[in-house]
Protein backbone atom coordinates (compact mmCIF):
# COMPACT_ATOMS: atom_id res chain seq x y z
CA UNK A 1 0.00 0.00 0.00
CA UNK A 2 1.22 3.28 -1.06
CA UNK A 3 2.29 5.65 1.56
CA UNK A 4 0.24 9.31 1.73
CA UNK A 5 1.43 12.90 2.54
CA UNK A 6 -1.34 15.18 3.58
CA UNK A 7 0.01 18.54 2.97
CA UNK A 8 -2.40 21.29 4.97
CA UNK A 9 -1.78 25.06 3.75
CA UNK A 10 -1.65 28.15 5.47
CA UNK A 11 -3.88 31.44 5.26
CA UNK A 12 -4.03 32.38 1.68
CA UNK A 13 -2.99 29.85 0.58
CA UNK A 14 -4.41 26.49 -1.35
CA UNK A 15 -4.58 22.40 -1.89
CA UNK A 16 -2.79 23.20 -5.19
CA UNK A 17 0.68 23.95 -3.44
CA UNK A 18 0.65 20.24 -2.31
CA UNK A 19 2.46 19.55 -6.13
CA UNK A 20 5.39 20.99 -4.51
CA UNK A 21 6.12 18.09 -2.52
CA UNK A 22 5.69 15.09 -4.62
CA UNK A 23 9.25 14.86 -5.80
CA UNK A 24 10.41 14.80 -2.38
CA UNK A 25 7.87 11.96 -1.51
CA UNK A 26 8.54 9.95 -5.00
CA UNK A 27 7.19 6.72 -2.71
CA UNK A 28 4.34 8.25 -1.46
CA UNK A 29 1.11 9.93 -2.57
CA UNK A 30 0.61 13.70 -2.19
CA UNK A 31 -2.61 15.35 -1.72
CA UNK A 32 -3.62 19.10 -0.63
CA UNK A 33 -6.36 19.35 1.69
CA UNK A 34 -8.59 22.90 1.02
CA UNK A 35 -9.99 23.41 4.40
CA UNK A 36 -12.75 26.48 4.52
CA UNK A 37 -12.94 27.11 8.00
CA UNK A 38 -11.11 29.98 9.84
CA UNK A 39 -11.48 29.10 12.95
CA UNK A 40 -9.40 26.12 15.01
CA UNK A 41 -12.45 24.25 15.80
CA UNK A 42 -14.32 24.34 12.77
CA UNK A 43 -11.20 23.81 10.61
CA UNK A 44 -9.58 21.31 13.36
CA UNK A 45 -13.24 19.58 12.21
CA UNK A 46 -12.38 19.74 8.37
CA UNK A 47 -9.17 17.81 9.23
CA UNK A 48 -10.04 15.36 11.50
CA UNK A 49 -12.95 14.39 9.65
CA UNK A 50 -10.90 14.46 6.55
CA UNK A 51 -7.84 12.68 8.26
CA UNK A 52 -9.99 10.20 9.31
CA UNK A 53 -11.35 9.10 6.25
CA UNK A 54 -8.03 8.97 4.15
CA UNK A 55 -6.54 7.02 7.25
CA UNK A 56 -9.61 4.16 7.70
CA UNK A 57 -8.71 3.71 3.80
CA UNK A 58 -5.09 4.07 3.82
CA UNK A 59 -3.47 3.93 7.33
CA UNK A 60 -0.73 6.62 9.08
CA UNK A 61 -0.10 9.74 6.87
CA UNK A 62 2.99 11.67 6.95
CA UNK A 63 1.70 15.52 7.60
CA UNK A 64 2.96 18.83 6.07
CA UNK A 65 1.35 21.80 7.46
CA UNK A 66 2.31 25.82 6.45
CA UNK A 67 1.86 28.77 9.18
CA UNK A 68 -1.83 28.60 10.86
CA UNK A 69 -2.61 25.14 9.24
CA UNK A 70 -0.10 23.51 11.19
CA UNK A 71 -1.98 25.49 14.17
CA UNK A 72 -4.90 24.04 12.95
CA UNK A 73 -3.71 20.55 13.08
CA UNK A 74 -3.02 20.77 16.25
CA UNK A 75 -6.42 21.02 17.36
CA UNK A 76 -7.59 18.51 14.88
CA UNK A 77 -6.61 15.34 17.03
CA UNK A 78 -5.19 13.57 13.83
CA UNK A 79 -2.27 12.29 16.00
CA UNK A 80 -2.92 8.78 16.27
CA UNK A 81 -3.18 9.04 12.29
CA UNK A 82 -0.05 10.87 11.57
CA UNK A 83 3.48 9.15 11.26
CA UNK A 84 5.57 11.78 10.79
CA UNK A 85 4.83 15.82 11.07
CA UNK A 86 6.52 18.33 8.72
CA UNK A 87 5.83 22.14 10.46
CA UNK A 88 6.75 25.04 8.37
CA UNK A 89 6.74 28.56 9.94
CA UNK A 90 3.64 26.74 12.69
CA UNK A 91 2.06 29.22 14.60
CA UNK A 92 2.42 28.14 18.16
CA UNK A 93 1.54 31.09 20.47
CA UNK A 94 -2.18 31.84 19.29
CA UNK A 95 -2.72 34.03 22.42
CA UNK A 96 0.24 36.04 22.22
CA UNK A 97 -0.57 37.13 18.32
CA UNK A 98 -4.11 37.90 19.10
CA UNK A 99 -2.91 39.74 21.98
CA UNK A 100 -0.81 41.50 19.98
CA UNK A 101 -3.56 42.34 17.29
CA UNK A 102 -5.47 43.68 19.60
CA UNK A 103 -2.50 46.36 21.13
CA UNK A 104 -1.83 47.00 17.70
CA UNK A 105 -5.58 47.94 17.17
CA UNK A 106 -5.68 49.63 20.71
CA UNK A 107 -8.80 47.26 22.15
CA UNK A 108 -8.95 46.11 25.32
CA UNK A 109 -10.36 42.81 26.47
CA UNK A 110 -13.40 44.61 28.40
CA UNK A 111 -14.35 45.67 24.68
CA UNK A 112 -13.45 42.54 22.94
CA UNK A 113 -15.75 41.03 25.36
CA UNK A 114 -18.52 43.50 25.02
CA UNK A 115 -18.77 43.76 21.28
CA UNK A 116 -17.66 39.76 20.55
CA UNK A 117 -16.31 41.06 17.32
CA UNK A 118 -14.06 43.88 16.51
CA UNK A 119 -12.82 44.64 12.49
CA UNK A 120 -9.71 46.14 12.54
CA UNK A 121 -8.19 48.18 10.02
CA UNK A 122 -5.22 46.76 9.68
CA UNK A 123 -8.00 43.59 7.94
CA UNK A 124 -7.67 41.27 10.61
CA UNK A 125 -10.97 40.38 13.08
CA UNK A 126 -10.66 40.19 16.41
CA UNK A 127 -13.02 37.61 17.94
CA UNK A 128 -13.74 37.10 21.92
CA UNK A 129 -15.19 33.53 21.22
CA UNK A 130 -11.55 32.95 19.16
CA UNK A 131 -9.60 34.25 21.83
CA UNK A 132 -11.63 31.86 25.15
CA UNK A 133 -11.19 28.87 22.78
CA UNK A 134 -7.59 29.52 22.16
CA UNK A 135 -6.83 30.27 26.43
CA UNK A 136 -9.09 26.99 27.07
CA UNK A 137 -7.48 24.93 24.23
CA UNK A 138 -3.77 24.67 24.44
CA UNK A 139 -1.49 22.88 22.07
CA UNK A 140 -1.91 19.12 22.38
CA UNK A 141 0.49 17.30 20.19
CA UNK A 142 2.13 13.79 20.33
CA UNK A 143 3.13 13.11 16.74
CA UNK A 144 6.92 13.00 15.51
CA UNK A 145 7.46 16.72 14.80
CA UNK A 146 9.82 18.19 12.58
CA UNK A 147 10.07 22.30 12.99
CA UNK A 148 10.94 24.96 9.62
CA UNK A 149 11.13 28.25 10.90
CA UNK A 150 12.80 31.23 9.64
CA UNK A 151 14.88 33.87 11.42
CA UNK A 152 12.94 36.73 10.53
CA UNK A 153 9.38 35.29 11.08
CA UNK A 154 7.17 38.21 12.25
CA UNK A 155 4.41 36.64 13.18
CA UNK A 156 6.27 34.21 16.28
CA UNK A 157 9.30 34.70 18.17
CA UNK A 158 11.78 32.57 18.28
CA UNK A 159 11.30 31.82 22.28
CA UNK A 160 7.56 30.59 21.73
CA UNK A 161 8.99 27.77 19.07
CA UNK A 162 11.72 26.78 20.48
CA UNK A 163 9.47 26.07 23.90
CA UNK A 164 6.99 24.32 21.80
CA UNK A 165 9.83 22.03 20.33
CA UNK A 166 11.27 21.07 24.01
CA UNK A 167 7.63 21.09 24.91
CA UNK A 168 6.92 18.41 22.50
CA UNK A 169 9.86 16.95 21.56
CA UNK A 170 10.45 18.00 18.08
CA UNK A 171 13.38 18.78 15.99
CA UNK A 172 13.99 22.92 15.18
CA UNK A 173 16.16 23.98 12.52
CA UNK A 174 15.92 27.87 11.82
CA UNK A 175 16.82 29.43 8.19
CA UNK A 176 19.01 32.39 8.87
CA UNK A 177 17.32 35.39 6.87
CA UNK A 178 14.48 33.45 6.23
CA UNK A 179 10.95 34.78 6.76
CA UNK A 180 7.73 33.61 7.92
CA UNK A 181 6.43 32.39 4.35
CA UNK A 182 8.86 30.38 2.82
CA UNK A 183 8.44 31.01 -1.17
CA UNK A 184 11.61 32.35 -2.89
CA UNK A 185 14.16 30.74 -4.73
CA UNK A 186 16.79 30.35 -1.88
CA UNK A 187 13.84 29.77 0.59
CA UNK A 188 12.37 26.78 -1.17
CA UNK A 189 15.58 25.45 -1.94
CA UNK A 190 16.23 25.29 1.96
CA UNK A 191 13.00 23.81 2.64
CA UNK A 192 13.21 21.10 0.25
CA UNK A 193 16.77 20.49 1.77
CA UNK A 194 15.42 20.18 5.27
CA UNK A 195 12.32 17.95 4.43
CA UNK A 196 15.11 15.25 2.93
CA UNK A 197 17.47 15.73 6.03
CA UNK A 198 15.10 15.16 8.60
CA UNK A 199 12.83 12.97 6.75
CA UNK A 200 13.19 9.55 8.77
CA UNK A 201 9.73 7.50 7.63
């Protein structure tokens, strides 16, 4: 039985970027998975159920997941199902870049609470429900991890991934110069690099 990769993009992105990965996985099967949901337990839903279905038929998968897919992963509890985990720029600290968002847009919690919903104008929403799940939900993950993150990465410091790799025993290796979204020349090159050093399944 042929071996699957389940690659899981990141915000913006699509099931389409999955093609980058089959000639790193020339033994294996590689599918995108175009998730609609925004929101960790309504997209955690999309995976699981989707996870599920693709492991009943073909067993363990071997995961790839960009930026806020990987986050979404996380709460997906796919990680009896997943044999190997490839992160690439994950978001780990949920709290701290809402909490950020929400300096940045000068709201306070009292008025997150209040109005549930806050548009900033900046284009991101700030959501009270979003923010209770994400205090109430913290990172559960048991599956062999494998860490991409770049140096310059705006969106999560350095600190918050390397606790989340001691936290659950993953591997980190960090791209000098690199960024947060991994898509130039050099970039890609590195990633593809990393996949086949660390790959061990």
């Amino acid at each position: 039985m042929q071996n699957v990769v389940l690659y899981v993009h990141g915000r913006g992105g699509s099931a389409a970027e999955a093609a980058h990965y089959a000639p790193l996985f020339p033994d294996c099967e590689v599918l995108g998975l175009d998730y609609r949901s925004s929101t960790p337990w309504e997209a955690g839903e999309e995976i699981r159920e989707a996870v599920d279905a693709l492991g009943k038929r073909r067993g363990k998968i071997l995961l790839i997941a960009n930026s806020i897919g990987a986050f979404f992963c996380m709460h997906a509890g796919i990680d009896a199902w997943t044999n190997e985990a490839f992160f690439i720029s994950p978001v780990v600290d949920m709290e701290s870049l809402i909490v950020g968002m929400m300096r940045q847009a000068g709201v306070c919690e009292a008025q997150l609470q209040s109005r549930g919903v806050i548009e900033t104008s900046f284009g991101e929403t700030l959501s009270w429900e979003y923010l209770c799940y994400v205090r109430s939900h913290p990172l559960r993950w048991s599956a062999p991890t494998h860490v991409l993150y770049g140096e310059n990465d705006a969106l999560t410091p350095i600190e918050a991934v390397r606790a989340f790799a001691k936290a659950h025993g993953a591997s980190l290796t960090v791209m000098e110069g690199g960024e947060h979204w991994f898509h130039t020349e050099a970039q890609m090159r590195f990633l593809d690099d990393w996949i086949r050093s660390v790959r061990t399944r």
